[in-house]
C-alpha atoms as a PDB file:
ATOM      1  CA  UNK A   1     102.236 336.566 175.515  1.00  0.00           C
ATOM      2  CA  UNK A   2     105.342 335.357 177.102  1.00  0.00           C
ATOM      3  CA  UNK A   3     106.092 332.111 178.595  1.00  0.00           C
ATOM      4  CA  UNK A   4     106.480 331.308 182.272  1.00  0.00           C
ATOM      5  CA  UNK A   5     109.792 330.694 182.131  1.00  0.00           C
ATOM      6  CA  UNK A   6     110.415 333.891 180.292  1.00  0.00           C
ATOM      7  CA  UNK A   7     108.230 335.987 182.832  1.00  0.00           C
ATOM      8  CA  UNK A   8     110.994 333.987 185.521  1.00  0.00           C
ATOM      9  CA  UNK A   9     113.912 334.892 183.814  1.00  0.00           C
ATOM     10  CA  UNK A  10     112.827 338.207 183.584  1.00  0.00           C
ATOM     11  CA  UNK A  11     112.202 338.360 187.933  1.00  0.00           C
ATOM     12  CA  UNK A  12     115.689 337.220 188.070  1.00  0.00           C
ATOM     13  CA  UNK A  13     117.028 340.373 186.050  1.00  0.00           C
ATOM     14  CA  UNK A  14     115.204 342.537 187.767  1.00  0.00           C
ATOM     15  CA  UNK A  15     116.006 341.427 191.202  1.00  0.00           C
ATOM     16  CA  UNK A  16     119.401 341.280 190.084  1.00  0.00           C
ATOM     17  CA  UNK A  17     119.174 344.990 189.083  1.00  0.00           C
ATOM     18  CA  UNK A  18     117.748 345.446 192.327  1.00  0.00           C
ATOM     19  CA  UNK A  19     114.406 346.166 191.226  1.00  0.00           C
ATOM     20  CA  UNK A  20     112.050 344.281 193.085  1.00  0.00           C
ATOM     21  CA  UNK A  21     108.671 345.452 192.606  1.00  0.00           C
ATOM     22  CA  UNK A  22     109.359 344.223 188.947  1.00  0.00           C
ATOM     23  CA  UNK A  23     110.836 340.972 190.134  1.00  0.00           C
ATOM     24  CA  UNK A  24     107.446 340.461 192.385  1.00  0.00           C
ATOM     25  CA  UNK A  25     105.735 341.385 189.240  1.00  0.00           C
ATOM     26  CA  UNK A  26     107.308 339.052 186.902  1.00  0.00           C
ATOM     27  CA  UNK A  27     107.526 336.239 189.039  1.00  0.00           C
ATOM     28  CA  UNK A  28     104.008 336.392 189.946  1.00  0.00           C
ATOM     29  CA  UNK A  29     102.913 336.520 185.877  1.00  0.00           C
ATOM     30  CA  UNK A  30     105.381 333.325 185.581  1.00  0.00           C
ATOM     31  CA  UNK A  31     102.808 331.429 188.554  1.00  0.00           C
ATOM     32  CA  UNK A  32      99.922 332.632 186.471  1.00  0.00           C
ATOM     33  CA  UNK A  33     101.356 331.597 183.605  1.00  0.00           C
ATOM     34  CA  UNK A  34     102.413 327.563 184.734  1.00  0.00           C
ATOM     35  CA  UNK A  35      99.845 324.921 183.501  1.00  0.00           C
ATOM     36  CA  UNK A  36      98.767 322.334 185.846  1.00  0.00           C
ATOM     37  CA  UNK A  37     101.024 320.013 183.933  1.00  0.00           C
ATOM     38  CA  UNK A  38     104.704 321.284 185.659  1.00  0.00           C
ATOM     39  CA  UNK A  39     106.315 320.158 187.825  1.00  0.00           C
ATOM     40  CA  UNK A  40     105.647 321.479 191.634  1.00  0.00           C
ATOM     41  CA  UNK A  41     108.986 322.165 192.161  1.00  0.00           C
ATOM     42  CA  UNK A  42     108.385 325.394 189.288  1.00  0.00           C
ATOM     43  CA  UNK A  43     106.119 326.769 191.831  1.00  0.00           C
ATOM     44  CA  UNK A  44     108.077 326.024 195.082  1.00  0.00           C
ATOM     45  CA  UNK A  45     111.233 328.158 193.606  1.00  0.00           C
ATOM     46  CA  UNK A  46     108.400 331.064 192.371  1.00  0.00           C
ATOM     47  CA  UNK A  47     107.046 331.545 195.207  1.00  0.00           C
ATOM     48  CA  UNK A  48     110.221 330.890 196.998  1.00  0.00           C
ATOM     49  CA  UNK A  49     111.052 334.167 194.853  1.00  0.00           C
ATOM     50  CA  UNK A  50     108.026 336.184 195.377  1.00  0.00           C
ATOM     51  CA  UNK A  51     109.015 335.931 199.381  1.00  0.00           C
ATOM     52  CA  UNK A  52     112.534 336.808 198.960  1.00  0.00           C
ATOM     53  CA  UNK A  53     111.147 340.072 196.243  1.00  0.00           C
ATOM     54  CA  UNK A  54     108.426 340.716 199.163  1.00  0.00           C
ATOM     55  CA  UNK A  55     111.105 340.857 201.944  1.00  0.00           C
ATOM     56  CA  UNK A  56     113.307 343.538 200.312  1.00  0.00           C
ATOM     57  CA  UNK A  57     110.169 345.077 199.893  1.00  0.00           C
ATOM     58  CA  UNK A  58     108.501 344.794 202.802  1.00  0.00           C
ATOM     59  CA  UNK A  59     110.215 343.122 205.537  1.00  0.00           C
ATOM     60  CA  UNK A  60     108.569 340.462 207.745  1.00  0.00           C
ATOM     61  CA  UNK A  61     104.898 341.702 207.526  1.00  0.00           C
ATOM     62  CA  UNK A  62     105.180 340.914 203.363  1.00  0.00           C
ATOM     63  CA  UNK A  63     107.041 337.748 204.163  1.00  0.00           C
ATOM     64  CA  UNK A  64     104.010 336.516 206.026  1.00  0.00           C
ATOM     65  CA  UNK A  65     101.632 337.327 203.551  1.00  0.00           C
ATOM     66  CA  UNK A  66     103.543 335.509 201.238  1.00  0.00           C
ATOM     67  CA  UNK A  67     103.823 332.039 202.845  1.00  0.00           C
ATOM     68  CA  UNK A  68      99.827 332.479 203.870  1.00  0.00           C
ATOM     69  CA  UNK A  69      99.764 333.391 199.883  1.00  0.00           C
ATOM     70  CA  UNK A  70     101.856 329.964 198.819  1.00  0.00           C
ATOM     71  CA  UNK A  71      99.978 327.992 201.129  1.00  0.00           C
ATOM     72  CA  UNK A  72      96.882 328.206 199.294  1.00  0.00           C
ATOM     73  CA  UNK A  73      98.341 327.581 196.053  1.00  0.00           C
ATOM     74  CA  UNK A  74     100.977 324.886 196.907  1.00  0.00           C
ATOM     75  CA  UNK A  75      98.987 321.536 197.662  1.00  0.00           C
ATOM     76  CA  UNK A  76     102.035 319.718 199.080  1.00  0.00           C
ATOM     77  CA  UNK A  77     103.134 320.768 202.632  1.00  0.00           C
ATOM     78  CA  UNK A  78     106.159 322.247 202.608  1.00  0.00           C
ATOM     79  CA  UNK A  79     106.232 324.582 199.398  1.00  0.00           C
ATOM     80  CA  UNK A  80     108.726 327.306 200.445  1.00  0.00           C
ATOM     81  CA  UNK A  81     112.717 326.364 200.170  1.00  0.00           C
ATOM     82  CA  UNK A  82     114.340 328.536 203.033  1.00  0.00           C
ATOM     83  CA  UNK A  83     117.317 328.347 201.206  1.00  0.00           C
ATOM     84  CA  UNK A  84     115.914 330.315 198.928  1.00  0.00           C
ATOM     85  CA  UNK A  85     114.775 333.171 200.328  1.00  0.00           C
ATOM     86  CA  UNK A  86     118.163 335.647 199.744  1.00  0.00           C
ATOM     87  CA  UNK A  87     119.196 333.185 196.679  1.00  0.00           C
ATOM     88  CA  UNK A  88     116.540 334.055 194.041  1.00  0.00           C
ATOM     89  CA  UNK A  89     116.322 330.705 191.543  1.00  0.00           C
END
């Protein structure tokens, strides 16, 4: 089983490589994958990925799914980084 941070690295290759469905894929296995233990900002730049993966996938209608998606697993209020959203982290 890999770490979370290995499932993260491996979203970032993948997006790189312009393969985003994997990207979505891996980054979602790294949020599985973090214990309650790290640190919320982990999570804000995941899911921060997993929006920027769903809009080159998608477009907008993804995108909305998944800030509705982040806002149930973030607890703080603001959990997505605009900045990160063509600048995957």
């Amino acid at each position: 089983m890999s770490s979370w941070k290995e499932s993260k690295d491996a979203g970032q290759q993948a997006f790189v490589n312009e393969n985003y469905p994997e990207a979505l894929n891996q980054y979602t296995n790294a949020i599985d994958l973090l214990t309650s233990a790290t640190n919320t900002k982990e999570h804000q730049v995941l899911l921060s990925n997993v929006i920027a993966c769903r809009l080159k996938i998608g477009g907008v209608d993804m995108v909305t799914k998944a800030v509705e998606d982040s806002k149930q697993v973030c607890m703080c209020k603001i959990c997505i980084c605009v900045r990160y959203v063509y600048h995957v982290v």
